[in-house]
N, C-alpha and C. Protein backbone atom coordinates (compact mmCIF):
# COMPACT_ATOMS: atom_id res chain seq x y z
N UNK A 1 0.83 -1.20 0.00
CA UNK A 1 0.00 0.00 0.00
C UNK A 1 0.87 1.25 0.00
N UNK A 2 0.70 2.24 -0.90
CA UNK A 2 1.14 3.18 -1.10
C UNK A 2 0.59 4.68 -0.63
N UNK A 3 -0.78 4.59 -0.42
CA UNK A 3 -1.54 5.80 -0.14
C UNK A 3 -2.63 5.48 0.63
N UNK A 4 -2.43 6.63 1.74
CA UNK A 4 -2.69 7.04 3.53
C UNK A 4 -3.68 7.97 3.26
N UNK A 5 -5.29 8.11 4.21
CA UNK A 5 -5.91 9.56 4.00
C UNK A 5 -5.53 10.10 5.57
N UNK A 6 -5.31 11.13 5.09
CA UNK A 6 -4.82 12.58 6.46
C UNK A 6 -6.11 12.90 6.79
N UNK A 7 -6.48 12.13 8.36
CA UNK A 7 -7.50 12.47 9.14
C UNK A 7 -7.73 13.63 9.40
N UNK A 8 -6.60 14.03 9.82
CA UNK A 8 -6.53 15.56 10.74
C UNK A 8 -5.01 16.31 10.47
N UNK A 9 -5.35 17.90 9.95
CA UNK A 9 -3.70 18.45 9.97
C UNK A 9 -3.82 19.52 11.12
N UNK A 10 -3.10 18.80 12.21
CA UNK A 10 -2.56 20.03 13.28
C UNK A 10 -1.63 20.68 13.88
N UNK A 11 -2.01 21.57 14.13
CA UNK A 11 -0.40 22.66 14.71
C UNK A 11 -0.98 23.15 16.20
N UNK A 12 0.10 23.65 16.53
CA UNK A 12 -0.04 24.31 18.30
C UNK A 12 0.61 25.26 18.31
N UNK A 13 0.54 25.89 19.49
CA UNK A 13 1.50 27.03 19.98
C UNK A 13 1.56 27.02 21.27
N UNK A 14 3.15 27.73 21.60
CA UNK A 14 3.56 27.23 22.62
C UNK A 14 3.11 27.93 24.10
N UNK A 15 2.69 26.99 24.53
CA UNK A 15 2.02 27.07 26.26
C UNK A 15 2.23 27.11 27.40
N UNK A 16 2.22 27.75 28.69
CA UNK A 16 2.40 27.08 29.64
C UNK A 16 2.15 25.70 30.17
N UNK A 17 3.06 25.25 30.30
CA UNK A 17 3.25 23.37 30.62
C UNK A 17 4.08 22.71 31.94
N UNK A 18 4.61 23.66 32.10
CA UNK A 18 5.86 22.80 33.62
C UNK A 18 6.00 23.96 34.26
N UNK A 19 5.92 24.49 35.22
CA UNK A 19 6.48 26.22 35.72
C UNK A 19 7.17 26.64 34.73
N UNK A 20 8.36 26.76 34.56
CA UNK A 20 8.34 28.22 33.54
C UNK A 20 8.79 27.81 32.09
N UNK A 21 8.20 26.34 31.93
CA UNK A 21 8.71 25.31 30.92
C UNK A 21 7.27 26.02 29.86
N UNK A 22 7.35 26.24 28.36
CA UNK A 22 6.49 25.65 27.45
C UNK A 22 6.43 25.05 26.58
N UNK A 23 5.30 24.68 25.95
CA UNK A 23 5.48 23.49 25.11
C UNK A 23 4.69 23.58 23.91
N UNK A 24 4.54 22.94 22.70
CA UNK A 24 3.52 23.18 21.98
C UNK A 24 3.08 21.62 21.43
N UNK A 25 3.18 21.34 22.31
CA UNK A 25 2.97 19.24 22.30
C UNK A 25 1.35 19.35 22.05
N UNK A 26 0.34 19.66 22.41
CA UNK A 26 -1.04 19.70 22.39
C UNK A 26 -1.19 20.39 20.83
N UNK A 27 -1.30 19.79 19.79
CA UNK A 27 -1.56 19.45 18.53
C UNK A 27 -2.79 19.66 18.06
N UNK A 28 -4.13 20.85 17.45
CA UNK A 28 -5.10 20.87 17.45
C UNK A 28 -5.31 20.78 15.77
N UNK A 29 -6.77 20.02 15.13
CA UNK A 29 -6.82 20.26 14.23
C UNK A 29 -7.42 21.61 13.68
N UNK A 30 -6.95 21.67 12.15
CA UNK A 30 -7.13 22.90 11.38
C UNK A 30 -8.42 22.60 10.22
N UNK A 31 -8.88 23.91 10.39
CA UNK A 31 -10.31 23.64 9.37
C UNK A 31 -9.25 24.16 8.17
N UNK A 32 -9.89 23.56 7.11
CA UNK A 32 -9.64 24.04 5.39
C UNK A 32 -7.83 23.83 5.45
N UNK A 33 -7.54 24.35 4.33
CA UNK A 33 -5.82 24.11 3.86
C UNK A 33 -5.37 24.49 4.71
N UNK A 34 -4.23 24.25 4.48
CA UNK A 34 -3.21 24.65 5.48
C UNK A 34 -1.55 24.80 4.79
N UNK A 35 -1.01 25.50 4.88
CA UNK A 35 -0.07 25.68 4.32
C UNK A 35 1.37 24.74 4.60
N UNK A 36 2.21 24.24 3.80
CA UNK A 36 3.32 23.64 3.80
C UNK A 36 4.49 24.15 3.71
N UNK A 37 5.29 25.09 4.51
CA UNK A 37 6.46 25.81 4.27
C UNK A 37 7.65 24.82 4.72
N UNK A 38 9.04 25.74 4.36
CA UNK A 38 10.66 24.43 4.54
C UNK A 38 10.25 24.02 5.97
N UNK A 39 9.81 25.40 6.97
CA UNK A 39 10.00 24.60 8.08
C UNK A 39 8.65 24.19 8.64
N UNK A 40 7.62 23.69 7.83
CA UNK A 40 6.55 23.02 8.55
C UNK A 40 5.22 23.46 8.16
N UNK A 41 4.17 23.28 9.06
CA UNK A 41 2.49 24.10 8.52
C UNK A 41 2.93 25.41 9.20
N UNK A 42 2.08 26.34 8.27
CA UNK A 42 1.62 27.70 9.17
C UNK A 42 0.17 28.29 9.29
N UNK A 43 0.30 28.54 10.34
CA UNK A 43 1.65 28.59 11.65
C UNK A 43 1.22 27.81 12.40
N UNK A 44 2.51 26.97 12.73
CA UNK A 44 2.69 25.92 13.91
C UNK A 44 4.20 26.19 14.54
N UNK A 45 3.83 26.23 16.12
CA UNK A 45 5.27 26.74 16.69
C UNK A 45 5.70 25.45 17.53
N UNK A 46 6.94 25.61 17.59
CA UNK A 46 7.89 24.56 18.47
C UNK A 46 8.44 25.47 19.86
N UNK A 47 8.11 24.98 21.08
CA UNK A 47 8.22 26.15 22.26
C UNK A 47 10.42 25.97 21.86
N UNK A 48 11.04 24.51 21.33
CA UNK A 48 12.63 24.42 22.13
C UNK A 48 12.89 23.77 20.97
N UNK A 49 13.25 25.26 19.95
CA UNK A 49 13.85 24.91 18.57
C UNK A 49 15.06 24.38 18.91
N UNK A 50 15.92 23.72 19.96
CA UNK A 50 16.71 23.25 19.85
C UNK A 50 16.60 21.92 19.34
N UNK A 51 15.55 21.37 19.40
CA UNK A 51 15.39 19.88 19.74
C UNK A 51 13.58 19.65 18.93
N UNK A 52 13.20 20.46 18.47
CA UNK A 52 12.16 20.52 17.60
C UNK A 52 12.17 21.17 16.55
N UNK A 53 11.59 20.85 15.48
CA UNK A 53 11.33 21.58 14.63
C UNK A 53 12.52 22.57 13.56
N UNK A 54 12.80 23.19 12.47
CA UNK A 54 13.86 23.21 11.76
C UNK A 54 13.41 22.58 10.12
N UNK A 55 14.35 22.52 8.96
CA UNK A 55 13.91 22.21 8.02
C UNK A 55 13.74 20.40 8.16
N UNK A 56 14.88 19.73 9.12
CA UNK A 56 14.66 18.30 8.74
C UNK A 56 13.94 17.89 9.57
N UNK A 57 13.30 19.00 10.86
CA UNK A 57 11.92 18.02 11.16
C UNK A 57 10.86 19.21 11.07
N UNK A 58 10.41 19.26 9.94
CA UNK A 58 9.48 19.93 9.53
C UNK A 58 8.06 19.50 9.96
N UNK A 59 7.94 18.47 9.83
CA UNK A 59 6.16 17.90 10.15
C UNK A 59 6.56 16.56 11.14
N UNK A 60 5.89 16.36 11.90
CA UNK A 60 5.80 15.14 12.60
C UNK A 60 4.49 14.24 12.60
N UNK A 61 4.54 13.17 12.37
CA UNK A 61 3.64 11.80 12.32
C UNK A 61 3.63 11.34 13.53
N UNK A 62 2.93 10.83 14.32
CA UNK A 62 2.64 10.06 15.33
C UNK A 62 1.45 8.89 14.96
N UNK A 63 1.90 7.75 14.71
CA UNK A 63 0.50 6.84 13.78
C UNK A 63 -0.74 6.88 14.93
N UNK A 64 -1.84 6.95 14.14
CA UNK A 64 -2.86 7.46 15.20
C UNK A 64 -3.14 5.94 15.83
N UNK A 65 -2.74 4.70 14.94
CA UNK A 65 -2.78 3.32 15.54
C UNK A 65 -2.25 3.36 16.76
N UNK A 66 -1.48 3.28 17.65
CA UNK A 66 -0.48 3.68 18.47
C UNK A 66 -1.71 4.25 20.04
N UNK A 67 -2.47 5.13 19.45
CA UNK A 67 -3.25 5.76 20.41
C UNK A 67 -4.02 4.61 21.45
N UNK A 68 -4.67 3.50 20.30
CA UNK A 68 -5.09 2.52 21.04
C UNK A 68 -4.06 1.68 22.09
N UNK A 69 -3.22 1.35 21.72
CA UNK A 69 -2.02 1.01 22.27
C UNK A 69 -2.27 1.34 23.56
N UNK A 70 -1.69 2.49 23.38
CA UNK A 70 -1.74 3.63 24.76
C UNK A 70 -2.42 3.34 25.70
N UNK A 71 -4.04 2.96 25.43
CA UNK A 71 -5.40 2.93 26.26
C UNK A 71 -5.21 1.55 27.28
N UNK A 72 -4.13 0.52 26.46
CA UNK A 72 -4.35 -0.18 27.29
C UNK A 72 -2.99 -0.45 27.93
N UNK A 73 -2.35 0.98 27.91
CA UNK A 73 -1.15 0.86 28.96
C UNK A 73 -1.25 1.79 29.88
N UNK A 74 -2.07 2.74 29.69
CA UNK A 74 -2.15 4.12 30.54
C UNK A 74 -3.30 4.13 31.02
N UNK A 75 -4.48 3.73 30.11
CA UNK A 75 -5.84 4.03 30.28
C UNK A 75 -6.64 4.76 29.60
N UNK A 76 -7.90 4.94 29.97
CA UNK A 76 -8.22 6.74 29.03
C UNK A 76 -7.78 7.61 29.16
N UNK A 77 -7.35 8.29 28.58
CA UNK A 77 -6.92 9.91 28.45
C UNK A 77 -7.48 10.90 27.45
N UNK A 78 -7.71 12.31 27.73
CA UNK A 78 -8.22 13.01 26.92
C UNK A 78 -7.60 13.29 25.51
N UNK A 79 -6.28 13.34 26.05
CA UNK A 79 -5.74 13.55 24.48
C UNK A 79 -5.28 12.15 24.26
N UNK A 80 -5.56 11.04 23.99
CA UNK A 80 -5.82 10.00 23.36
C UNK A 80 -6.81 10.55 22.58
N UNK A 81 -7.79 10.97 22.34
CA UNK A 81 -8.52 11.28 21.79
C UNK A 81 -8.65 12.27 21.24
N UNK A 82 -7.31 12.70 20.37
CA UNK A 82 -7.11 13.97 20.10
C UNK A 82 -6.14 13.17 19.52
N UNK A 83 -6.28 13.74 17.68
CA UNK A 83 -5.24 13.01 16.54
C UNK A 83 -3.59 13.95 17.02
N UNK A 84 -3.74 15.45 17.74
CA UNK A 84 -2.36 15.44 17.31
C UNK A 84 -1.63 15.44 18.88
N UNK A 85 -2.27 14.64 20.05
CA UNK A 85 -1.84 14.08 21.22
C UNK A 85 -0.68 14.18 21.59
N UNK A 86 0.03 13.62 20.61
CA UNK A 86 1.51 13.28 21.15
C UNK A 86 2.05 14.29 20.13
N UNK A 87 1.69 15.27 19.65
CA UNK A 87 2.57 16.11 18.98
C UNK A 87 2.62 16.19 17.58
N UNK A 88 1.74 15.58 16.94
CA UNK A 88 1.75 14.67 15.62
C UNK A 88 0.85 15.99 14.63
N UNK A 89 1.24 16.34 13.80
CA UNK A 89 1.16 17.32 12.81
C UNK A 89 0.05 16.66 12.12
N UNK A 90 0.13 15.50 11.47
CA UNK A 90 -0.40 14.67 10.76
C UNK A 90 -0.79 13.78 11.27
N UNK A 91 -2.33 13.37 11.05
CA UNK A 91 -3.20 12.27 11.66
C UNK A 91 -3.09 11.00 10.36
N UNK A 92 -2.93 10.01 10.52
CA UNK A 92 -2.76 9.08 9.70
C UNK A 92 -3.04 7.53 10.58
N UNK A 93 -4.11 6.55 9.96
CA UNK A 93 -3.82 5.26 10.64
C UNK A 93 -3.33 4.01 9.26
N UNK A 94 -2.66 3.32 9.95
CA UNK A 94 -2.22 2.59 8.87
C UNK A 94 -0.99 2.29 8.32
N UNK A 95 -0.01 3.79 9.02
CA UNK A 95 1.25 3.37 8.27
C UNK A 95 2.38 3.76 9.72
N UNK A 96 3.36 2.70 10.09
CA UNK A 96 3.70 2.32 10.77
C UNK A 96 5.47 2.60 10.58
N UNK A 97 6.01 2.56 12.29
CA UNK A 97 7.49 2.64 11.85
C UNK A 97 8.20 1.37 10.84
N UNK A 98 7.52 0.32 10.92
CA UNK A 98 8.32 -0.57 10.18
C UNK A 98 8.00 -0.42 8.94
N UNK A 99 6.83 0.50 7.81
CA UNK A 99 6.90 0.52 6.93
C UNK A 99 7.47 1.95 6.11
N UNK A 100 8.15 2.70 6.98
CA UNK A 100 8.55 4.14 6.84
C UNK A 100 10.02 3.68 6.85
N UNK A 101 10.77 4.60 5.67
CA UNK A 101 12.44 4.35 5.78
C UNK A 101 12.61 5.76 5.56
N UNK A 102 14.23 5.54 5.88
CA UNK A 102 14.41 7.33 5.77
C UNK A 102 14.73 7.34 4.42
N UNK A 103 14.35 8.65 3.86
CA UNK A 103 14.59 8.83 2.63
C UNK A 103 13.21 9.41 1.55
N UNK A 104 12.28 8.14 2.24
CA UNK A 104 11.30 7.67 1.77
C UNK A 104 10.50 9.25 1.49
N UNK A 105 9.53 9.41 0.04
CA UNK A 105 9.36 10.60 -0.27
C UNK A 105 7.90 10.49 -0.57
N UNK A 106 6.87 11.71 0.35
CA UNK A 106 5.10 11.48 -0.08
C UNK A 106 5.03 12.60 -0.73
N UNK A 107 3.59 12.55 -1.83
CA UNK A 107 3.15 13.23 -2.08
C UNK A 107 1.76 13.77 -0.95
N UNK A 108 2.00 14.87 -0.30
CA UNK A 108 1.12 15.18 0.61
C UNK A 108 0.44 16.32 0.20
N UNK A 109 -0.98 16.34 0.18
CA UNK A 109 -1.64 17.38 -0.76
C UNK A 109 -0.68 17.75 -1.98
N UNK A 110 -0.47 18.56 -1.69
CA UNK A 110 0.05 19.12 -2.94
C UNK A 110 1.56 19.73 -2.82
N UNK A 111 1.98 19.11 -1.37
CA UNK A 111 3.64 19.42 -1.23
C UNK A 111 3.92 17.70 -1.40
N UNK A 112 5.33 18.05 -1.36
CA UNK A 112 6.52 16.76 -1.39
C UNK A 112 7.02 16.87 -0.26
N UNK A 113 7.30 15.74 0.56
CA UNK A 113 8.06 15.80 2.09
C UNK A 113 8.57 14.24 1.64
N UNK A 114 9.77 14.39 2.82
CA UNK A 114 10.70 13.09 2.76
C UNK A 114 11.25 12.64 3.74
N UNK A 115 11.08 11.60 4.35
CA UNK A 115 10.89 11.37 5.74
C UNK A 115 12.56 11.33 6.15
N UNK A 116 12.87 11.51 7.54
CA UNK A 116 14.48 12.39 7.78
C UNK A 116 14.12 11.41 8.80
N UNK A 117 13.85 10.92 9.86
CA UNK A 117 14.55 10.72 11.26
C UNK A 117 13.30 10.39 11.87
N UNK A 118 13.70 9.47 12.55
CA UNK A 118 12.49 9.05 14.20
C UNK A 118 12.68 10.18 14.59
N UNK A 119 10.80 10.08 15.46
CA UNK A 119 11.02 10.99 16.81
C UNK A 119 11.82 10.45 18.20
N UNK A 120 12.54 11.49 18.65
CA UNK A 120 13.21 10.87 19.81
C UNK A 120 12.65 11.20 21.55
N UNK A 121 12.26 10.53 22.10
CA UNK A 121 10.96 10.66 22.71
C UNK A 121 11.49 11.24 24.14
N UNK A 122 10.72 12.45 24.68
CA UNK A 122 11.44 13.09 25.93
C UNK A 122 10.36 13.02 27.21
N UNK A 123 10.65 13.73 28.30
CA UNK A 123 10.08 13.78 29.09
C UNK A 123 8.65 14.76 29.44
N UNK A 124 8.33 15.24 27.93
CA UNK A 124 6.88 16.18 28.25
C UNK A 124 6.14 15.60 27.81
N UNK A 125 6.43 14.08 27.18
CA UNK A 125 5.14 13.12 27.11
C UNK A 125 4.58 12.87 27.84
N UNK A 126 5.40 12.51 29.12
CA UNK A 126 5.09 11.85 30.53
C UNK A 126 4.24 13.15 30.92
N UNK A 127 4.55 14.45 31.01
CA UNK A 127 4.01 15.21 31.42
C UNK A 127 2.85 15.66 31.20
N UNK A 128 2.46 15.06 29.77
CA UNK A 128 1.80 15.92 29.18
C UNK A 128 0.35 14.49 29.25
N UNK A 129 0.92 12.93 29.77
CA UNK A 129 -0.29 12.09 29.68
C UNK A 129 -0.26 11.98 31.34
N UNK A 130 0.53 12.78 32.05
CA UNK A 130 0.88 12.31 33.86
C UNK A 130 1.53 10.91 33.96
N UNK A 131 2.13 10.19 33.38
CA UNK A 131 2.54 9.03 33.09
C UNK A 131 4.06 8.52 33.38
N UNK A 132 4.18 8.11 34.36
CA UNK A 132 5.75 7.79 34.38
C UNK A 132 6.20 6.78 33.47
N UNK A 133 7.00 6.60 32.80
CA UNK A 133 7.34 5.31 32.75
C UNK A 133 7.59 5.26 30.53
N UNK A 134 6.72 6.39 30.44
CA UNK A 134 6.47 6.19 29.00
C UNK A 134 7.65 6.17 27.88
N UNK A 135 8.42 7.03 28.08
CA UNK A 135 9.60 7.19 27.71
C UNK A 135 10.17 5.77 27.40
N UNK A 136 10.31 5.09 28.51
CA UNK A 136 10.99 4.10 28.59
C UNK A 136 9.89 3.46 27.58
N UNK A 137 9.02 3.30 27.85
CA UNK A 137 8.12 2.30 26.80
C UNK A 137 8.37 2.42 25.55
N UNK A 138 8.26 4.18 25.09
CA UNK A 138 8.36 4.25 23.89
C UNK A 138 9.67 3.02 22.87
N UNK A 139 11.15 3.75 23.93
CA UNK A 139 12.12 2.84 23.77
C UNK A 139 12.15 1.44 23.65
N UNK A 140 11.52 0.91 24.37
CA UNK A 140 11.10 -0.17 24.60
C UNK A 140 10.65 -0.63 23.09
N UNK A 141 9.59 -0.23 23.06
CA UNK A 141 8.81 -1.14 21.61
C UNK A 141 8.77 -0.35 20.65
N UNK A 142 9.42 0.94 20.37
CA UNK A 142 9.99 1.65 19.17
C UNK A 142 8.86 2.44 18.42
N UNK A 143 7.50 2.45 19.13
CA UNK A 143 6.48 3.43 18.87
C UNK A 143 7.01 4.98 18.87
N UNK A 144 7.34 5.66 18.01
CA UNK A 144 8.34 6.43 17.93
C UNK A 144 7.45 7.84 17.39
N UNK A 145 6.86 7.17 15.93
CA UNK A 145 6.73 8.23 15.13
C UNK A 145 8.21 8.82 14.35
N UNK A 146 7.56 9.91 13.31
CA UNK A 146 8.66 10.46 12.55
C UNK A 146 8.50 11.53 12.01
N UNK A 147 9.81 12.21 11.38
CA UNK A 147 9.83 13.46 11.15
C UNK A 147 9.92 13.48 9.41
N UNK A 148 9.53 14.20 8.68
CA UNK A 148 9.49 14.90 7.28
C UNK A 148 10.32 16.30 7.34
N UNK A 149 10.96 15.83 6.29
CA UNK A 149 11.43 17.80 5.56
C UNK A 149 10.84 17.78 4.42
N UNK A 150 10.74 19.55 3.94
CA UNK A 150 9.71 19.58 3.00
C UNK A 150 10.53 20.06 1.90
N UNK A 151 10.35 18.91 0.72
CA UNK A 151 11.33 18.87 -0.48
C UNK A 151 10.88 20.31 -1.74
N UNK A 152 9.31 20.11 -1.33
CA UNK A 152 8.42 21.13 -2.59
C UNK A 152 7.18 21.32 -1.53
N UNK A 153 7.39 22.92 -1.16
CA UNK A 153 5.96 23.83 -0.29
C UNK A 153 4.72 23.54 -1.46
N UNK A 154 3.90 23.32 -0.82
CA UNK A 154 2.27 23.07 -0.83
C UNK A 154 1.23 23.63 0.16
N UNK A 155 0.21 22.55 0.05
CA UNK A 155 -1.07 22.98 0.97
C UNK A 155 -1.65 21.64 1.19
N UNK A 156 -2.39 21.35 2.28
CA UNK A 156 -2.62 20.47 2.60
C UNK A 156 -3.89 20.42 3.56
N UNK A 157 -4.67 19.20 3.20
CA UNK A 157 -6.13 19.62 3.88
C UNK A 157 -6.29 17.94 5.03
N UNK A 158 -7.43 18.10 5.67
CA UNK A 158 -7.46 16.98 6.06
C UNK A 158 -8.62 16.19 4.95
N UNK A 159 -8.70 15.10 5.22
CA UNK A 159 -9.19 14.22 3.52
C UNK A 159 -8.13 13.87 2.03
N UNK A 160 -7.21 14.82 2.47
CA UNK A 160 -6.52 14.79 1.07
C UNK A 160 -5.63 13.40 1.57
N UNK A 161 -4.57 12.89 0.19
CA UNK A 161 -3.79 11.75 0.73
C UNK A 161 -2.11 12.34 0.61
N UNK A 162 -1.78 10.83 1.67
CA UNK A 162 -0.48 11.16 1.61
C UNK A 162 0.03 9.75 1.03
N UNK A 163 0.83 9.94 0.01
CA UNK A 163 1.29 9.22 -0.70
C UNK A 163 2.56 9.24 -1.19
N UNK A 164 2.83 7.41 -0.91
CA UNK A 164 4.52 7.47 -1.41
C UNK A 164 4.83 7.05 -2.42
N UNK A 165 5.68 7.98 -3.22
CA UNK A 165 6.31 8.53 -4.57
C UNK A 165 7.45 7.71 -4.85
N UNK A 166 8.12 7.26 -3.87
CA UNK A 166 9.82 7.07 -4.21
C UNK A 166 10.07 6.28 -2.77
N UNK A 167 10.45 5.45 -2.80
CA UNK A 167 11.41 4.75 -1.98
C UNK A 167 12.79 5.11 -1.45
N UNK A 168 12.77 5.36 -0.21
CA UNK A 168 14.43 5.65 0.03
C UNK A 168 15.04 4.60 0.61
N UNK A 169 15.70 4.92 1.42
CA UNK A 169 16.87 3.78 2.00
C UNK A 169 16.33 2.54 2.63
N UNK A 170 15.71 1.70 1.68
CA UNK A 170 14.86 0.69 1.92
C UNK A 170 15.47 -0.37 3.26
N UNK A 171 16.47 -0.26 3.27
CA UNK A 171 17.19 -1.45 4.47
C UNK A 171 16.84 -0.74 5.69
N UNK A 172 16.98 0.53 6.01
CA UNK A 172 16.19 1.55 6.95
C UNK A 172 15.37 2.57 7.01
N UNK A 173 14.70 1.47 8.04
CA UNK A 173 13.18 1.76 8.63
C UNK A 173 13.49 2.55 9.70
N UNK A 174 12.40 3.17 9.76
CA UNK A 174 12.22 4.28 10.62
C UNK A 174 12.76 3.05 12.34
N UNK A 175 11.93 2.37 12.05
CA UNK A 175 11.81 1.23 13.40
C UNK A 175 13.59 1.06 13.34
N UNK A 176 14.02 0.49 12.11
CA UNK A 176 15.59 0.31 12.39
C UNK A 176 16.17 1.30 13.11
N UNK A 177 16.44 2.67 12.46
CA UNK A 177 17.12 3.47 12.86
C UNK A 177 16.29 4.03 14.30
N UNK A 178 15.76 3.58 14.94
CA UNK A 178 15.10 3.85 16.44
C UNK A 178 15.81 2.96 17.24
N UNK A 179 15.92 1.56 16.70
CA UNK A 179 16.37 0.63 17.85
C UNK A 179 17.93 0.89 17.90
N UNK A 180 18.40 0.97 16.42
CA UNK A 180 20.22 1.91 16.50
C UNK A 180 20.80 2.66 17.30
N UNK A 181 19.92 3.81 17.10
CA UNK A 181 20.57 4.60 17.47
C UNK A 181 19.76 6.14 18.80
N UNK A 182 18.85 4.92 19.01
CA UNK A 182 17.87 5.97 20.20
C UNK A 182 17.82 4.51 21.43
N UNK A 183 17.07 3.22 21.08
CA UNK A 183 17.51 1.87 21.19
C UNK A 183 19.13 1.96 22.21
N UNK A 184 19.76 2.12 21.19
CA UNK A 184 21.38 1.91 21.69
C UNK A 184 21.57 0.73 20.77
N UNK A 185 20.83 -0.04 19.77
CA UNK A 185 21.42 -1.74 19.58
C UNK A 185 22.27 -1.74 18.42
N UNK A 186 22.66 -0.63 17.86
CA UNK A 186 23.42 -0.61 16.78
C UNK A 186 25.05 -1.49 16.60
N UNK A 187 25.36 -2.19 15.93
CA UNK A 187 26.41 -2.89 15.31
C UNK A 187 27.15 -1.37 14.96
N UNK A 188 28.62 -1.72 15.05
CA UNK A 188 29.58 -0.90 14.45
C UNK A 188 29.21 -1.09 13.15
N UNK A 189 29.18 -2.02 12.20
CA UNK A 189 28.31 -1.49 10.50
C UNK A 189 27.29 -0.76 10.26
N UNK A 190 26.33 -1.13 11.33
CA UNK A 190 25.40 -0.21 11.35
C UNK A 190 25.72 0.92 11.61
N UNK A 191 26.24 1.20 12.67
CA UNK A 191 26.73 3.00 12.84
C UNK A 191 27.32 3.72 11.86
N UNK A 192 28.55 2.67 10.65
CA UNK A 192 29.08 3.50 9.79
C UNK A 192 28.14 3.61 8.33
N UNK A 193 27.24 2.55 8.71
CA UNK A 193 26.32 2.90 7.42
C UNK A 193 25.18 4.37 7.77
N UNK A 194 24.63 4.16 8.62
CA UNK A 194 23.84 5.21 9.26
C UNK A 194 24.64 6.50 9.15
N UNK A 195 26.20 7.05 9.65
CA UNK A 195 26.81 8.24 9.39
C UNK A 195 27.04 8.55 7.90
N UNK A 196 26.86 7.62 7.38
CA UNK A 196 27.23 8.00 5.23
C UNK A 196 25.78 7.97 5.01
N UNK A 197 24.57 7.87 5.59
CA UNK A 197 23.11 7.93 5.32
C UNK A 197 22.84 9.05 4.62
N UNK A 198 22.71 9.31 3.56
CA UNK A 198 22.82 11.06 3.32
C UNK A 198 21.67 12.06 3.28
N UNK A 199 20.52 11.06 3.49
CA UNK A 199 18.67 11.77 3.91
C UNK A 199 18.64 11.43 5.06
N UNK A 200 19.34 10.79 6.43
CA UNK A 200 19.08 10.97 7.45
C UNK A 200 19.57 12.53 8.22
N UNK A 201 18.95 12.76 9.37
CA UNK A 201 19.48 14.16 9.62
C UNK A 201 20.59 13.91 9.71
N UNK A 202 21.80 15.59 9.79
CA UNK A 202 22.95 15.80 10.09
C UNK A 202 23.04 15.30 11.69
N UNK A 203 22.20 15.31 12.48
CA UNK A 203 22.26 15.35 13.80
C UNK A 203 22.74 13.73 13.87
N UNK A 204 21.87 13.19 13.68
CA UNK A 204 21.91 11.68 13.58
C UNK A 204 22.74 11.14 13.19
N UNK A 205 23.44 11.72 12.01
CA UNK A 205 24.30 11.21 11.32
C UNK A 205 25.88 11.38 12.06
N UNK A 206 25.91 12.57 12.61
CA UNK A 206 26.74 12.57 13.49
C UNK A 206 27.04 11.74 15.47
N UNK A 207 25.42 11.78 15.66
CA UNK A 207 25.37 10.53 16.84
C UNK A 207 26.04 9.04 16.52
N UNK A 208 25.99 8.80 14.94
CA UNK A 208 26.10 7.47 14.65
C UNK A 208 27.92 7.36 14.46
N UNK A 209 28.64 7.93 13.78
CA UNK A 209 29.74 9.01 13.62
C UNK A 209 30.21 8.39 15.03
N UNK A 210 29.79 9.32 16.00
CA UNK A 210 30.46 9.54 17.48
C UNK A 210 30.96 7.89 17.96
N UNK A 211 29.23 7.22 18.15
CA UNK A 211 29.47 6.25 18.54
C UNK A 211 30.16 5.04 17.98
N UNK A 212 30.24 5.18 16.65
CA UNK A 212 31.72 4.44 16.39
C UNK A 212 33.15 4.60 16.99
N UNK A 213 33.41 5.63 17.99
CA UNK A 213 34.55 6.32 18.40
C UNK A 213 35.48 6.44 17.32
């Protein structure tokens, strides 16, 4: 299967979330188009451009499959019930880290994006479901989600599809490069293949780099 329909396209802005911490993790959907710029929809803000957001993680996926998951590790929650919950730009069910590689290129409405890198999962998840422990889970079973950069600006609605055009680095999956190099389980081949990756981020590419010493 090649083509996904986009439930929901949402963006946030950044909030009070921890005392003097904010965040823009609470993901709401958007009526009608929405625009596709290098660095993402507009307007959608990232509270800690260090570590969010930028041209190679322009949009983020969180598979809305995943949500169920959740219900029966956490329980109900409100934003379980809310497509962009965990931060997720794009509502999608159906397509999964093991069938996402980096490289890999959609036609989404009417932009081009190309998937760059897992999400690497922090501590305002926990915060944001009251949940200890999640983090580790994520790690655990590699429910990750992922990031897009945007190859050709568009517009994008919810109903429209997202569809893949081109195949990238078919040996890695989003799921691979999670258990590598967020995981920790990476082989020294693996690390030097992952640093010559040339559509994975620079960031990554240099974690993989390092840990070869």
């Amino acid at each position: 299967m090649n083509r996904w329909t986009i439930e929901a396209v949402c963006t946030g802005t950044a909030r009070p979330f921890n005392g003097a911490e904010t965040s823009a993790i609470a993901k709401r959907p958007r009526e009608g188009r929405v625009q596709v710029l290098g660095e993402g929809l507009a307007p959608d803000e990232q509270a800690d451009r260090s570590v969010h957001g930028g041209p190679d993680m322009a949009l983020h996926l969180y598979p809305l499959d995943h949500h169920d998951w959740w219900r029966g590790q956490i329980g109900e929650h409100p934003a379980l019930d809310e497509p962009g919950g965990f931060g997720s730009n794009l509502a999608v069910t159906g397509l999964l880290e093991d069938d996402v590689h980096i490289g890999d290129r959609f036609r989404l409405g009417s932009a081009l994006v190309e998937v760059s890198q897992p999400r690497q999962p922090c501590w305002k998840i926990e915060h944001r479901f009251g949940h200890k422990g999640m983090v580790a889970k994520i790690i655990a079973t590699g429910r990750s989600g992922w990031y897009f950069r945007v190859i050709e600006p568009g517009e994008v609605a919810a109903g429209d599809s997202l569809e893949r055009i081109a195949m990238g680095a078919a040996d890695w999956s989003i799921a691979r490069v999670f258990r590598a190099l967020v995981a920790g389980k990476a082989s020294q081949e693996e690390l030097a293949e992952l640093a010559a990756l040339a559509t994975l981020t620079p960031r990554l590419r240099e974690k993989a780099a390092a840990k070869r010493g």
